[in-house]
C-alpha atoms as a PDB file:
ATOM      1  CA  UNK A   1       0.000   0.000   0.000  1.00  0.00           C
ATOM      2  CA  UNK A   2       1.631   3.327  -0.788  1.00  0.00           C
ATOM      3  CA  UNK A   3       1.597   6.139   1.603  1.00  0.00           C
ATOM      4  CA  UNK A   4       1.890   9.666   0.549  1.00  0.00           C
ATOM      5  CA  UNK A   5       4.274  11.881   2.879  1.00  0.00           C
ATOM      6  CA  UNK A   6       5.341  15.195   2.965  1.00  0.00           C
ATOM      7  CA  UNK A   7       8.805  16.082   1.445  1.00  0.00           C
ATOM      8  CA  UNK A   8      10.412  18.510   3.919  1.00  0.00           C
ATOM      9  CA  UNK A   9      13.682  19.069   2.093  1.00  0.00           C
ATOM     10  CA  UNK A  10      13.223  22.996   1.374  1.00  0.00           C
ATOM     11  CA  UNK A  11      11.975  23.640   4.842  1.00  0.00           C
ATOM     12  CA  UNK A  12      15.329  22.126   6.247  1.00  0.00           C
ATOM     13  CA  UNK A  13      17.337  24.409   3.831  1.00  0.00           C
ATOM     14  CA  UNK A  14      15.770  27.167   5.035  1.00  0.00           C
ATOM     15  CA  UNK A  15      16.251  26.133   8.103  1.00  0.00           C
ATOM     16  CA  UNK A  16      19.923  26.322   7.391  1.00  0.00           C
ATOM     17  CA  UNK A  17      20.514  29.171   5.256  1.00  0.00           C
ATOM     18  CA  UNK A  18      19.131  31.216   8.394  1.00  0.00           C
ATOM     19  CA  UNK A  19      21.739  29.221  10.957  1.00  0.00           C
ATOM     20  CA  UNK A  20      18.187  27.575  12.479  1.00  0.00           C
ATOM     21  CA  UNK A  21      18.403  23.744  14.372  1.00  0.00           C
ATOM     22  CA  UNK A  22      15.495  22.075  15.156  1.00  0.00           C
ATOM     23  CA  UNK A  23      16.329  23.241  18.975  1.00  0.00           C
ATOM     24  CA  UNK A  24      16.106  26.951  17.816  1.00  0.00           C
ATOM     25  CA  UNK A  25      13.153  26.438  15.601  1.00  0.00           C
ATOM     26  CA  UNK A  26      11.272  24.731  18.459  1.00  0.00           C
ATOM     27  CA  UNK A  27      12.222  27.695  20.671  1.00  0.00           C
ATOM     28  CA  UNK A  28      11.253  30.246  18.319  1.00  0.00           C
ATOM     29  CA  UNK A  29       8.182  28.651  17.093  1.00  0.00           C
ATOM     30  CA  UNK A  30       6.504  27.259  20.553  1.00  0.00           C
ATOM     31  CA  UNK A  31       6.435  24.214  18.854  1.00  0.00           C
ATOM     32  CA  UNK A  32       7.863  21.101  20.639  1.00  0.00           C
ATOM     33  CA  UNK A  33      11.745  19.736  19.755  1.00  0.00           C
ATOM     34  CA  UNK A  34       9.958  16.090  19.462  1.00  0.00           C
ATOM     35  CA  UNK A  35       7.278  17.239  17.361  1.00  0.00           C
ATOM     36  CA  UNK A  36       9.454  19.096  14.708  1.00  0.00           C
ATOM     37  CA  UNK A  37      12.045  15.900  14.604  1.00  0.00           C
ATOM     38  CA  UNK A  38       8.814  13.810  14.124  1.00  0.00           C
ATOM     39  CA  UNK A  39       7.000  15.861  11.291  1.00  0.00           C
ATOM     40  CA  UNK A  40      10.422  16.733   9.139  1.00  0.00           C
ATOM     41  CA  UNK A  41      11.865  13.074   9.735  1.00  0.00           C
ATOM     42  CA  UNK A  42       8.623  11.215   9.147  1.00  0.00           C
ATOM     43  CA  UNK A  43       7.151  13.328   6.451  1.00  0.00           C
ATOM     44  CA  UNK A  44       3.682  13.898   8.092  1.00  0.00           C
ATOM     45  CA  UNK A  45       2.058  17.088   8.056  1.00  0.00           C
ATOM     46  CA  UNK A  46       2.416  19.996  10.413  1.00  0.00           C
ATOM     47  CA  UNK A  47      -0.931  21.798  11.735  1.00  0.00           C
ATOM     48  CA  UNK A  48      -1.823  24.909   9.235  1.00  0.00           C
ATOM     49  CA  UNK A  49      -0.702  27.247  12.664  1.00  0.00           C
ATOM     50  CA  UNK A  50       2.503  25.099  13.055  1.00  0.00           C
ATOM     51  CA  UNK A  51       3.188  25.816   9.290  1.00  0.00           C
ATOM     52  CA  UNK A  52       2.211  29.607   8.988  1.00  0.00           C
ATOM     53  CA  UNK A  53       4.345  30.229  12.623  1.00  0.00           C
ATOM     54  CA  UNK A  54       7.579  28.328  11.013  1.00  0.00           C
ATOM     55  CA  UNK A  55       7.279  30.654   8.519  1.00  0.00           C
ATOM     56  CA  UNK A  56       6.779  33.462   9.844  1.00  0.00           C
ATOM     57  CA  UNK A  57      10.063  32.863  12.250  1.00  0.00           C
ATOM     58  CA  UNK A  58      12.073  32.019   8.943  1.00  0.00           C
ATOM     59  CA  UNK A  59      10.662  35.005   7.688  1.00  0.00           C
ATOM     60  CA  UNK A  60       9.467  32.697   4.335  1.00  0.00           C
ATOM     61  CA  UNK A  61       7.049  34.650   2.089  1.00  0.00           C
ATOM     62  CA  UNK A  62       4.893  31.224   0.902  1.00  0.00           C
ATOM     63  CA  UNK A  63       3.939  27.962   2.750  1.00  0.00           C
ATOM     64  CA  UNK A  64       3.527  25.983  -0.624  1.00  0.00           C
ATOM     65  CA  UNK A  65       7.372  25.568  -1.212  1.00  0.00           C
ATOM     66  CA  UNK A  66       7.934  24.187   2.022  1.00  0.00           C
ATOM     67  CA  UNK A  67       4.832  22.127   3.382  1.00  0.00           C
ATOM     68  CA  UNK A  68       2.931  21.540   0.117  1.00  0.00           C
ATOM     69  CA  UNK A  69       5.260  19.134  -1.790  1.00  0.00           C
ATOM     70  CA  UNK A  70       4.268  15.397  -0.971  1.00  0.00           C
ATOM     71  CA  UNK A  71       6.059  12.206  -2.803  1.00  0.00           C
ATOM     72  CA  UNK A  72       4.399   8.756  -2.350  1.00  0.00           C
ATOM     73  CA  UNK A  73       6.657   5.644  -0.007  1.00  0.00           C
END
């Protein structure tokens, strides 16, 4: 049975191109450390707040780039 998952690969170069870890994300955001590591490692999707407050810290203009590309395991 496939399973479709979300591909956080541009989030985590954001992440990096603005010198943010999941630690300082989670701080930032509100949002807990095991809940990031879980979303971005397992693919599933964040809560539309969760997305639009990740972006916001990141200072990212669109949510589409980074939460709105899925692939299928």
């Amino acid at each position: 049975m496939n399973k479709m998952v979300f591909d956080y690969s541009a989030l985590k170069g954001a992440m990096r191109s603005k010198g943010y870890t999941l630690e300082k994300l989670a701080a930032a955001t509100g949002i807990g450390m095991s809940t990031l590591a879980v979303h971005i490692s397992r693919g599933t999707p964040f809560r539309v707040d969760q997305a639009i407050g990740i972006c916001q810290v990141l200072s990212l203009e669109a949510i589409e780039p980074y939460f709105g590309v899925t692939k299928v395991r």
